[in-house]
Protein backbone atom coordinates (compact mmCIF):
# COMPACT_ATOMS: atom_id res chain seq x y z
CA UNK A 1 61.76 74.81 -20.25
CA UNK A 2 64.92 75.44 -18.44
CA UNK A 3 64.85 72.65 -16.14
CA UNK A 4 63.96 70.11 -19.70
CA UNK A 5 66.90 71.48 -21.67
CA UNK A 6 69.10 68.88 -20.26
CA UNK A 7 68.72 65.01 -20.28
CA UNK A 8 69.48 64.71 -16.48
CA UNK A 9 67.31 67.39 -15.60
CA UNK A 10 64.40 65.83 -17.99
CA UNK A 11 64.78 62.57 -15.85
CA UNK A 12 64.27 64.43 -12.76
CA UNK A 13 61.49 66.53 -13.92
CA UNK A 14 59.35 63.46 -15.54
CA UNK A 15 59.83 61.73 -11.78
CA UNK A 16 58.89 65.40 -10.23
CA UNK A 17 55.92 64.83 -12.35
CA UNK A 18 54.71 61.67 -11.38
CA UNK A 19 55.13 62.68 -7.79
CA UNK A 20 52.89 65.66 -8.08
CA UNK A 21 50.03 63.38 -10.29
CA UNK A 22 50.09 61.10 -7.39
CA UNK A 23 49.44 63.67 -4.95
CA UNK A 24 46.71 64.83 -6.56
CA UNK A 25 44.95 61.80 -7.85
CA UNK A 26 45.42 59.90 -4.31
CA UNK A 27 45.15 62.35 -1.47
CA UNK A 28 44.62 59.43 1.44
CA UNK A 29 47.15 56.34 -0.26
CA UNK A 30 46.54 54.17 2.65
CA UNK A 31 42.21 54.26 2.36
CA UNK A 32 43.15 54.18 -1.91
CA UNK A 33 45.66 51.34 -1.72
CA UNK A 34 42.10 49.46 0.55
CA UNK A 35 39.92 50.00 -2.07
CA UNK A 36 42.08 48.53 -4.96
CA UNK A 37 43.29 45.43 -2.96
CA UNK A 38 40.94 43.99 -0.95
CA UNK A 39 38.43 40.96 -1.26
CA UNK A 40 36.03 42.82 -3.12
CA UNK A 41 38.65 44.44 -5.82
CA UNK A 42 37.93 43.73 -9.25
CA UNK A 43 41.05 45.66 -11.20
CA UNK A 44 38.91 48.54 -12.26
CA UNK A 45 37.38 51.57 -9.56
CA UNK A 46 38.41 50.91 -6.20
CA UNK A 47 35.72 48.96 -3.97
CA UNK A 48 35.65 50.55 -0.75
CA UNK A 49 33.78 48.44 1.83
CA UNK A 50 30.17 48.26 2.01
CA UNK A 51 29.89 50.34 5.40
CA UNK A 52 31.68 53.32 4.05
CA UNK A 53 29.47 53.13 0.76
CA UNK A 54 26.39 53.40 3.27
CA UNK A 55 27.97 56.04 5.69
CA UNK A 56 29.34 58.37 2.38
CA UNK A 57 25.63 60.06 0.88
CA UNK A 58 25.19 60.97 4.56
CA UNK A 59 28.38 63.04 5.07
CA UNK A 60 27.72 66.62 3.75
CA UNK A 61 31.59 68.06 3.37
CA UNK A 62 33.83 67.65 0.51
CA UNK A 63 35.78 64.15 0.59
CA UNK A 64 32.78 62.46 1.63
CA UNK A 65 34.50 59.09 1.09
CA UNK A 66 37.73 59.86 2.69
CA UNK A 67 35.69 61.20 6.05
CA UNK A 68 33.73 58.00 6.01
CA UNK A 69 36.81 55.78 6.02
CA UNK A 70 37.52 57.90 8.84
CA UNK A 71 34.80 57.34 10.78
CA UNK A 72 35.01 53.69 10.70
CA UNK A 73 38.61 53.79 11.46
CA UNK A 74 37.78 56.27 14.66
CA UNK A 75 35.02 53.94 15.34
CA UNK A 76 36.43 50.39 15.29
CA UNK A 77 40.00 52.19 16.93
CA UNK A 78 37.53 53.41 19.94
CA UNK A 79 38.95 57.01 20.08
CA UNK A 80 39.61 60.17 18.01
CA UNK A 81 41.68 59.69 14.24
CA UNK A 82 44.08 62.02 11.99
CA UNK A 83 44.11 61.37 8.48
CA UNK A 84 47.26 59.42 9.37
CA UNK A 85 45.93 57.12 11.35
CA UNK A 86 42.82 56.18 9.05
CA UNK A 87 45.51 56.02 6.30
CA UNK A 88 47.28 52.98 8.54
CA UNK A 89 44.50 51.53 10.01
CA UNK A 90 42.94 50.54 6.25
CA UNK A 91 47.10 49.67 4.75
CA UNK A 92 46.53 47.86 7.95
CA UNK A 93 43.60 45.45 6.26
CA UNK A 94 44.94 45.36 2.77
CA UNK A 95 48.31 43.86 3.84
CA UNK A 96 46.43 41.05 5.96
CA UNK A 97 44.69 40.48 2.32
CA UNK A 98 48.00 40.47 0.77
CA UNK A 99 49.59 38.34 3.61
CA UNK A 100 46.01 35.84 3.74
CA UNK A 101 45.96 35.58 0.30
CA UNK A 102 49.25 36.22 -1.59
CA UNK A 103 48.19 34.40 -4.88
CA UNK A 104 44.90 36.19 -5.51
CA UNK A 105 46.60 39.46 -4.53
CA UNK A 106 49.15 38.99 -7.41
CA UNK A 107 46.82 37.60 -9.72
CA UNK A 108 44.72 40.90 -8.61
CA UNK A 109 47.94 42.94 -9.63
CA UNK A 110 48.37 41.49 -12.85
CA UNK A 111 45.27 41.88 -14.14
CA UNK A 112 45.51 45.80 -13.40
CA UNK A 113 48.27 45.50 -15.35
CA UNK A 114 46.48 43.96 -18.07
CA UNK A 115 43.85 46.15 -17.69
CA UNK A 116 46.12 48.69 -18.02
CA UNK A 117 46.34 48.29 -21.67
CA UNK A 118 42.68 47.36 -22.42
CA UNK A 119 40.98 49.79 -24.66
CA UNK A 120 37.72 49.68 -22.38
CA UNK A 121 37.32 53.12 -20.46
CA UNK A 122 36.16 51.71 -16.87
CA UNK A 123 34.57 54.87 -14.88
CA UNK A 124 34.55 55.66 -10.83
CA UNK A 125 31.00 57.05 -10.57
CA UNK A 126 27.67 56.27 -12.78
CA UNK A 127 27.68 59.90 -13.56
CA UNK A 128 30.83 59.80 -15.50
CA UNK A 129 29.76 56.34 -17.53
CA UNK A 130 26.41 58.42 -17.97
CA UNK A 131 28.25 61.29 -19.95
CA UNK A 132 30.74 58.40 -21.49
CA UNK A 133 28.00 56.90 -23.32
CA UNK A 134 26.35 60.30 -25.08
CA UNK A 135 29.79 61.25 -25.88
CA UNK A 136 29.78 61.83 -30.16
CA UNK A 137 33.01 61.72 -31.39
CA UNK A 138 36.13 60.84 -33.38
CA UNK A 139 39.24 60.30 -31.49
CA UNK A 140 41.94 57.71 -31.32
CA UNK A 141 41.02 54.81 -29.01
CA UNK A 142 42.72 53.66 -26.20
CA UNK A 143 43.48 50.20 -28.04
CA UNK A 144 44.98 51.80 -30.90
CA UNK A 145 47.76 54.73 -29.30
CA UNK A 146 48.96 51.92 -26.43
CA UNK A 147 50.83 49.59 -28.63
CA UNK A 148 51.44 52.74 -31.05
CA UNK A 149 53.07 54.43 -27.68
CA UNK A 150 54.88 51.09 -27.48
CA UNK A 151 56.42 51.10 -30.95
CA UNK A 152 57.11 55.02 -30.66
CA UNK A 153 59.16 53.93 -27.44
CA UNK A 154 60.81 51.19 -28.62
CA UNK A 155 62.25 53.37 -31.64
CA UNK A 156 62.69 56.19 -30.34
CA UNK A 157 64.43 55.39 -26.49
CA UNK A 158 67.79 57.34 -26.54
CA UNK A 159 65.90 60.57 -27.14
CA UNK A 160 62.36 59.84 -25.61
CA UNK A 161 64.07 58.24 -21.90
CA UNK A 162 62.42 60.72 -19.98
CA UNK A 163 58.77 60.75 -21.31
CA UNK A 164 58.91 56.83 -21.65
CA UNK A 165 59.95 57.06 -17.49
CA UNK A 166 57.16 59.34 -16.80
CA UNK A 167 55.07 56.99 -18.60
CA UNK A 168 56.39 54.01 -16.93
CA UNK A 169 56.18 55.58 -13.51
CA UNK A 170 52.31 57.18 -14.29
CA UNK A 171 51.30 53.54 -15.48
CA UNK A 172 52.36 52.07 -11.55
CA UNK A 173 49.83 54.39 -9.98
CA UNK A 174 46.32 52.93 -11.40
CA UNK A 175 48.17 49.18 -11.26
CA UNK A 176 48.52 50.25 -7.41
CA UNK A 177 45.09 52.14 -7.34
CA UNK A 178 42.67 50.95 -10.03
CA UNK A 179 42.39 51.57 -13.37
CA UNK A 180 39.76 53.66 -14.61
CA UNK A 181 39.76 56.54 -16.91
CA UNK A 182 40.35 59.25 -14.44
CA UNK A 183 43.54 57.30 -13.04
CA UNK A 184 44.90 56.51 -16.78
CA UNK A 185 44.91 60.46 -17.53
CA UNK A 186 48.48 61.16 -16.55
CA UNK A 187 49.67 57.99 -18.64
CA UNK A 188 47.33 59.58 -21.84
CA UNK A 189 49.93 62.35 -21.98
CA UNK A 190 53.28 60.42 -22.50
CA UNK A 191 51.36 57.81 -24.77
CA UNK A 192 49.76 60.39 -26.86
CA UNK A 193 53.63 61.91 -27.06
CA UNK A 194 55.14 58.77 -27.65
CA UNK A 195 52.63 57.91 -30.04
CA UNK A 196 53.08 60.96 -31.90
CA UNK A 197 57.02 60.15 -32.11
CA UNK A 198 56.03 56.76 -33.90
CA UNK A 199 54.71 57.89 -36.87
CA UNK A 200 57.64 59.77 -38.55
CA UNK A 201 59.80 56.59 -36.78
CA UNK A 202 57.78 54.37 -38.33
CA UNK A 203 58.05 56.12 -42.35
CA UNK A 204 61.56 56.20 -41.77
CA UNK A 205 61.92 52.52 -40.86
CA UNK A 206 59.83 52.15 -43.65
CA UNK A 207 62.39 53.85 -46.39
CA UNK A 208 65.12 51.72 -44.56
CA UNK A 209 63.86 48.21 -44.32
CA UNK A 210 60.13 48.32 -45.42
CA UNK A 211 59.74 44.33 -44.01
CA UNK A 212 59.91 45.25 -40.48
CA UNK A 213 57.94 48.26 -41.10
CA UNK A 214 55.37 46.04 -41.95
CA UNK A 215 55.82 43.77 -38.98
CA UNK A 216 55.55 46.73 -36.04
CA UNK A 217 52.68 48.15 -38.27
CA UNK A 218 50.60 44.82 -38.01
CA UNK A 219 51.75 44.46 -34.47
CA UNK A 220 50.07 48.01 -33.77
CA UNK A 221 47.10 46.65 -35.56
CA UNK A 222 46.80 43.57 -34.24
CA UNK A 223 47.15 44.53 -30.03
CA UNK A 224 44.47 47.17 -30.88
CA UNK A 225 42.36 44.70 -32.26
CA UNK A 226 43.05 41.94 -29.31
CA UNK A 227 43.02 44.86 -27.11
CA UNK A 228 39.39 46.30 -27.86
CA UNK A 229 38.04 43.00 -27.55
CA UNK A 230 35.37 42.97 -24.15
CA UNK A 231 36.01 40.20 -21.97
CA UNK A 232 34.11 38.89 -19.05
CA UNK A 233 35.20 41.68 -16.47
CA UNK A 234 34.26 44.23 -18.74
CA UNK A 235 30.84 42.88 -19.11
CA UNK A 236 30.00 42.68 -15.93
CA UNK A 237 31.43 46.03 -14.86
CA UNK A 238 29.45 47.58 -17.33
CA UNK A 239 26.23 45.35 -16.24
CA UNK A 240 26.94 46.73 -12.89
CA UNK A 241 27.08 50.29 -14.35
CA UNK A 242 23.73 50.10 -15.95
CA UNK A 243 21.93 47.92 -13.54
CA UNK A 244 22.60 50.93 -11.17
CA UNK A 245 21.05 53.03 -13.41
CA UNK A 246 18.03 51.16 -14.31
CA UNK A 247 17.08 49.90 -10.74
CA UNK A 248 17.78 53.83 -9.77
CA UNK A 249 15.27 54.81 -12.21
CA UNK A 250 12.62 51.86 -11.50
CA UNK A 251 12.89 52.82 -7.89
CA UNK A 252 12.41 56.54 -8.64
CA UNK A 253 9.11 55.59 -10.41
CA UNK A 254 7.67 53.03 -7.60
CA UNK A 255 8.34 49.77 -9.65
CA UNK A 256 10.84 47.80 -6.66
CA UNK A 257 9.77 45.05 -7.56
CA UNK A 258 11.57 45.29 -11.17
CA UNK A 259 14.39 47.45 -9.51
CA UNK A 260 15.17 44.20 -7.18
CA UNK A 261 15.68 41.78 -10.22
CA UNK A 262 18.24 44.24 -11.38
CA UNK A 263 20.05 45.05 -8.66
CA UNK A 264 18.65 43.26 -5.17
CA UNK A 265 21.35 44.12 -2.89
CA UNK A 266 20.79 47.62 -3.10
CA UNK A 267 17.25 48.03 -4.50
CA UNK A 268 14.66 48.79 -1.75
CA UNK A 269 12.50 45.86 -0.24
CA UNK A 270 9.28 44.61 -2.15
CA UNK A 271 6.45 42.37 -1.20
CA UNK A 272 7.46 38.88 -1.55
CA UNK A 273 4.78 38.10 -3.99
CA UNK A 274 4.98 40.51 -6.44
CA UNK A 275 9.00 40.15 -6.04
CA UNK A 276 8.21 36.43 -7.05
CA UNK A 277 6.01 37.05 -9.72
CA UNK A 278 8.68 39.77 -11.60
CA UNK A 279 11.37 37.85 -11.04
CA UNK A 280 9.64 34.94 -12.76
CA UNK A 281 8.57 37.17 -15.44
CA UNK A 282 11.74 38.78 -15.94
CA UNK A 283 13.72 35.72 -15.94
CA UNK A 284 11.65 34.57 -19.08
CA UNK A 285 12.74 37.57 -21.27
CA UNK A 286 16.85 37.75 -20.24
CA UNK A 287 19.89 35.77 -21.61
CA UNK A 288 22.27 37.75 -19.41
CA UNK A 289 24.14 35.99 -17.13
CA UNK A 290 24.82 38.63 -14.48
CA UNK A 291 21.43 39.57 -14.42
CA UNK A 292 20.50 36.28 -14.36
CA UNK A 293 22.15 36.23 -10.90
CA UNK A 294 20.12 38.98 -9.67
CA UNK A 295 17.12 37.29 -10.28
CA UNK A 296 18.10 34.90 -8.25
CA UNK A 297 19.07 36.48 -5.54
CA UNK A 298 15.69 38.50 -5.81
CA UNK A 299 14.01 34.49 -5.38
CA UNK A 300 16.38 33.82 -2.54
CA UNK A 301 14.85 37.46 -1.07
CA UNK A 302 11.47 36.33 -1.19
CA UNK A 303 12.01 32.43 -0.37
CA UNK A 304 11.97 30.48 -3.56
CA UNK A 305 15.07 28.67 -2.77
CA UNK A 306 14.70 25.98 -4.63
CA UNK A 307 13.81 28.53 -8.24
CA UNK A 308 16.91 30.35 -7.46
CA UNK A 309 18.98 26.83 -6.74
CA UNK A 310 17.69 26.59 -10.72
CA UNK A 311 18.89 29.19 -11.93
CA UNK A 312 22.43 28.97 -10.00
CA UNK A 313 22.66 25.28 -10.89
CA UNK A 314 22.72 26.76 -14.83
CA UNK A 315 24.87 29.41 -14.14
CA UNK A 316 27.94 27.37 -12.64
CA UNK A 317 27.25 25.26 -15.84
CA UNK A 318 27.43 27.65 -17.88
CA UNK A 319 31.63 28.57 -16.08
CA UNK A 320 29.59 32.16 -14.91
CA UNK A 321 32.36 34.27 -12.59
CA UNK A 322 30.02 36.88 -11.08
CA UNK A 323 31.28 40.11 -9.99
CA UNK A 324 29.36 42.25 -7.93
CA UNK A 325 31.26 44.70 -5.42
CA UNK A 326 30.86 45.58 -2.03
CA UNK A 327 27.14 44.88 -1.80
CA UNK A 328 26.99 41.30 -2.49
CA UNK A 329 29.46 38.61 -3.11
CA UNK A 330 31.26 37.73 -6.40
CA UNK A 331 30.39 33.94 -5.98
CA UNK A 332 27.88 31.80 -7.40
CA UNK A 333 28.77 29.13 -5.36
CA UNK A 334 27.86 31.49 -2.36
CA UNK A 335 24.23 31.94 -2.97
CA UNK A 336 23.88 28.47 -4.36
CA UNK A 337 25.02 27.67 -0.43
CA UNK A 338 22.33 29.92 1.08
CA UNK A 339 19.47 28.16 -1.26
CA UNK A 340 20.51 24.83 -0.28
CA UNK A 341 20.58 25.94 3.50
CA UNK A 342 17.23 27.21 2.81
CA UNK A 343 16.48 23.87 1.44
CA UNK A 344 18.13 21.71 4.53
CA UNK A 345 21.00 20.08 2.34
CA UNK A 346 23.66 21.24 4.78
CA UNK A 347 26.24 18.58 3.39
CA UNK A 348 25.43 20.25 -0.10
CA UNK A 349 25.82 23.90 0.92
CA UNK A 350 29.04 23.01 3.09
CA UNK A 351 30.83 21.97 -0.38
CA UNK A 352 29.50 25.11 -2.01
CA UNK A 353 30.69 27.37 0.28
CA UNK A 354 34.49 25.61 0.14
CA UNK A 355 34.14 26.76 -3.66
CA UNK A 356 32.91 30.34 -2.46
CA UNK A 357 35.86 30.57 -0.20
CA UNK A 358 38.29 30.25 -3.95
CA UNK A 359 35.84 32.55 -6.10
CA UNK A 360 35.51 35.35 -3.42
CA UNK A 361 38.95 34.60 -1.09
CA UNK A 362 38.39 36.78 1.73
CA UNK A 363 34.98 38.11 1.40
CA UNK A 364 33.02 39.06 4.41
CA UNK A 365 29.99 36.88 3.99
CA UNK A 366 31.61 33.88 2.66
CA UNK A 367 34.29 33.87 5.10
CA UNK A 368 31.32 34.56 8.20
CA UNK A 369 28.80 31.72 6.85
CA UNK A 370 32.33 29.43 6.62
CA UNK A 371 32.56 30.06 10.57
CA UNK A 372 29.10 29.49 11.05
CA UNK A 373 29.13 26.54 9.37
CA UNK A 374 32.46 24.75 9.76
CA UNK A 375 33.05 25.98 13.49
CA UNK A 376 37.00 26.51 12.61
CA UNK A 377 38.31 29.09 14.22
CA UNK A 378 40.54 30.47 11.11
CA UNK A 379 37.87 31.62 9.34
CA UNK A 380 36.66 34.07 12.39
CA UNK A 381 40.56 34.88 12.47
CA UNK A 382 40.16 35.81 8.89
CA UNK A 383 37.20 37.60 9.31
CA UNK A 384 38.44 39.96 12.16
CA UNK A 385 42.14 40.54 10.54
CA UNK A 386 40.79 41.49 6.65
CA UNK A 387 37.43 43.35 7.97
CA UNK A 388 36.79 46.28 10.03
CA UNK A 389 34.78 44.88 12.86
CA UNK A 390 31.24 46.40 11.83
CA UNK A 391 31.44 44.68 8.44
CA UNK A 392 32.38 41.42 10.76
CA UNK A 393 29.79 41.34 13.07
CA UNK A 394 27.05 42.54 10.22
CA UNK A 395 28.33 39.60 7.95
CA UNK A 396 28.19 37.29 11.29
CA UNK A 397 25.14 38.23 11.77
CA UNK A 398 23.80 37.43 8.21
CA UNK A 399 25.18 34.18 8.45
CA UNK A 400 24.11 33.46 11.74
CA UNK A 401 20.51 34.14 10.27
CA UNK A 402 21.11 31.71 7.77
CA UNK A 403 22.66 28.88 9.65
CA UNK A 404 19.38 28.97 11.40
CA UNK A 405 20.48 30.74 15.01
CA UNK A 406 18.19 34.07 15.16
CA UNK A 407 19.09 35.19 18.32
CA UNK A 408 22.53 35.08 17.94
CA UNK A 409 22.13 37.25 14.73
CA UNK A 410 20.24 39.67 16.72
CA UNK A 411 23.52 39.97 19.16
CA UNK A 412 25.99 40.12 16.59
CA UNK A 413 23.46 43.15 14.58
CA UNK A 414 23.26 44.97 18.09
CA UNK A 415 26.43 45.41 18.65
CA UNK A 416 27.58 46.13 15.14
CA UNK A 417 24.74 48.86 15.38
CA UNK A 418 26.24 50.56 18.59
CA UNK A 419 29.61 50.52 17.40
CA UNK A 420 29.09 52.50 14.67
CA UNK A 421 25.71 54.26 14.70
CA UNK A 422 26.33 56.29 11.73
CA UNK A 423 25.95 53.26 9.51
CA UNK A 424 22.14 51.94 9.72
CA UNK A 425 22.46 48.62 8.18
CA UNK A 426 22.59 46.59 11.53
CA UNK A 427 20.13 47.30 12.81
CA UNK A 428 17.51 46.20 9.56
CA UNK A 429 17.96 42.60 10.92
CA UNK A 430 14.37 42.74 13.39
């Protein structure tokens, strides 16, 4: 109360603030600034590499993420890490993005920022979506107190400086981080203040000059209307959400089969033919794009390239942007290049994958098939500076598989597997 009784000291303070909120929220910035600008990034939860999401359920301490991006650092460094250095080593990789791909990290940037304002509530784990969505309640939506916080700051800045700089300096974390719920907290308190402060400012501006009362009144309605509107991110973030928790719950009862038309890169293995048959069955009673997508990728599994070249073929018609994390990779283009490899039109699959390499810039697979394919040099360049070398070599191998040259694949999946035995995806590729 002291320290707040004087303007200069309320400028420190809200910056005192901020520092402390960022030191709690992000206890490893290096591994945090990774997973919200990388290849895989989408704006919303951070999307730490697929190796660490494999290597995490298996570490039983507190911080299980943060020790798994400090194994693979240890690993792919070849000797013993500090916090420190696993906080470099991954800065270390999202810079090369940054530096590989300066457009798509800006545009990545600004749509935080957008995001930022968006009234959807994006979540880090299932768990928290899970309690989201039985929540009962009346409270005032996102959507509604930003641009109210807005107003409130606009008239009221000479006395309001220091909570609209806290709230300016809160808002640069989850535009650095990711923006979910959890990280847009802090900013909740010094909207919800500023918010407050618009109300009274607004009734007065209203007995002074009701016409622009009127105009920041239907500029508060409007942005909350614009601003709750879903968009195609949000749709498939929250497909993502609850495909995870379907093809959790199919799998828990026995039915993979079903679980792999939800979510194949992560549902268990099922026998081709029954695979094919659900799939076909499932793809009769869905208009959804993204899970549209899976379906194909379940007929890619089990070797109906030319039913999942189909369904692909519609999708790109259709202008579909998939989005799909760590696991797979946000590209139709991509898997319409594996079913045409499948199918021997190399020329065909060549031209999708230079499409891939603008929808998913950077992404392990796409940028490992690309070297398979094209033989350029660059792209294995690419590879080794944005990826830690056990996502390389496993993506290598992949592609290697599907450029036709098993034994090379088997290499490549060797020695990803003894350079990091802790992560038992390698060595699946028999």
């Amino acid at each position: 109360i002291v320290i707040w009784s004087t303007k200069l000291w309320r400028l420190a303070s809200a910056a005192v603030a901020v520092a402390v909120i960022v030191l709690l929220f992000v206890s490893n910035p290096g591994t945090a600034f990774y997973e919200g600008m990388n290849p895989d990034a989408t704006g919303y939860a951070g999307v730490p590499p697929r190796i660490v999401q494999d290597i995490e359920p298996s570490v039983q301490t507190a911080g299980a993420r943060d020790v798994a991006f400090r194994i693979v650092a240890a690993r792919a460094l070849r000797r013993r890490t500090s916090d420190e250095d696993a906080n470099r080593f991954w800065f270390d990789k999202a810079r090369a993005f940054i530096d590989g791909y300066r457009d798509h990290a800006w545009t990545l940037t600004g749509r935080k920022a957008r995001l930022l304002a968006s009234g959807y509530d994006a979540f880090d784990t299932l768990e928290m979506f899970l309690a989201n969505r039985d929540l009962r309640g009346v409270w005032i939506p996102w959507a509604l107190l930003f641009p109210l916080a807005v107003v409130g700051a606009l008239l009221t800045a000479r006395r309001s400086l220091a909570v609209i700089l806290y709230s300016i300096l809160t808002a640069l974390v989850p535009i650095a981080f990711g923006v979910t719920a959890r990280m847009r907290n802090p900013l909740l308190v010094g909207a919800a203040i500023l918010g407050g402060l618009a109300v009274p400012a607004l009734l007065d501006v209203l007995h002074r000059n009701a016409f622009w009362a009127i105009v920041m009144i239907a500029f508060v309605v409007t942005a909350a209307v614009v601003l709750s509107l879903p968009d195609d991110l949000q749709r498939e973030d929250e497909f993502l959400l609850a495909a995870t928790h379907t093809a959790s719950e199919l799998a828990a009862l026995g039915d993979f089969a079903t679980a792999a038309t939800w979510l194949p890169e992560r549902a268990p293995a099922a026998p081709g033919d029954a695979l094919h048959t659900v799939a076909l069955r499932e793809l009769a009673h869905t208009k959804s794009l993204p899970r549209s997508l899976s379906i194909a990728m379940a007929l890619l599994q089990c070797g109906d390239a030319a039913g999942a070249d189909e369904i692909l073929q519609r999708l790109q018609s259709l202008d579909y942007r998939a989005c799909r994390g760590a696991h797979a990779v946000s590209s139709v283009a991509y898997y319409r290049a594996l079913a045409l490899l499948e199918l021997d039109r190399r020329d065909e699959a060549r031209w999708q994958l230079a499409i891939a390499r603008d929808e998913a810039a950077g992404d392990a697979d796409v940028l490992a098939l690309s070297s398979v394919l094209e033989q350029q040099p660059r792209f294995a360049e690419q590879l080794d500076r944005l990826h830690d070398p056990f996502t390389r070599d496993w993506a290598l191998a992949r592609a290697s598989v599907a450029g036709g040259a098993e034994d090379i694949a088997l290499r490549v999946a060797a020695r990803a597997a003894a350079g990091c035995p802790e992560w038992f995806a390698p060595r699946g590729l028999r």
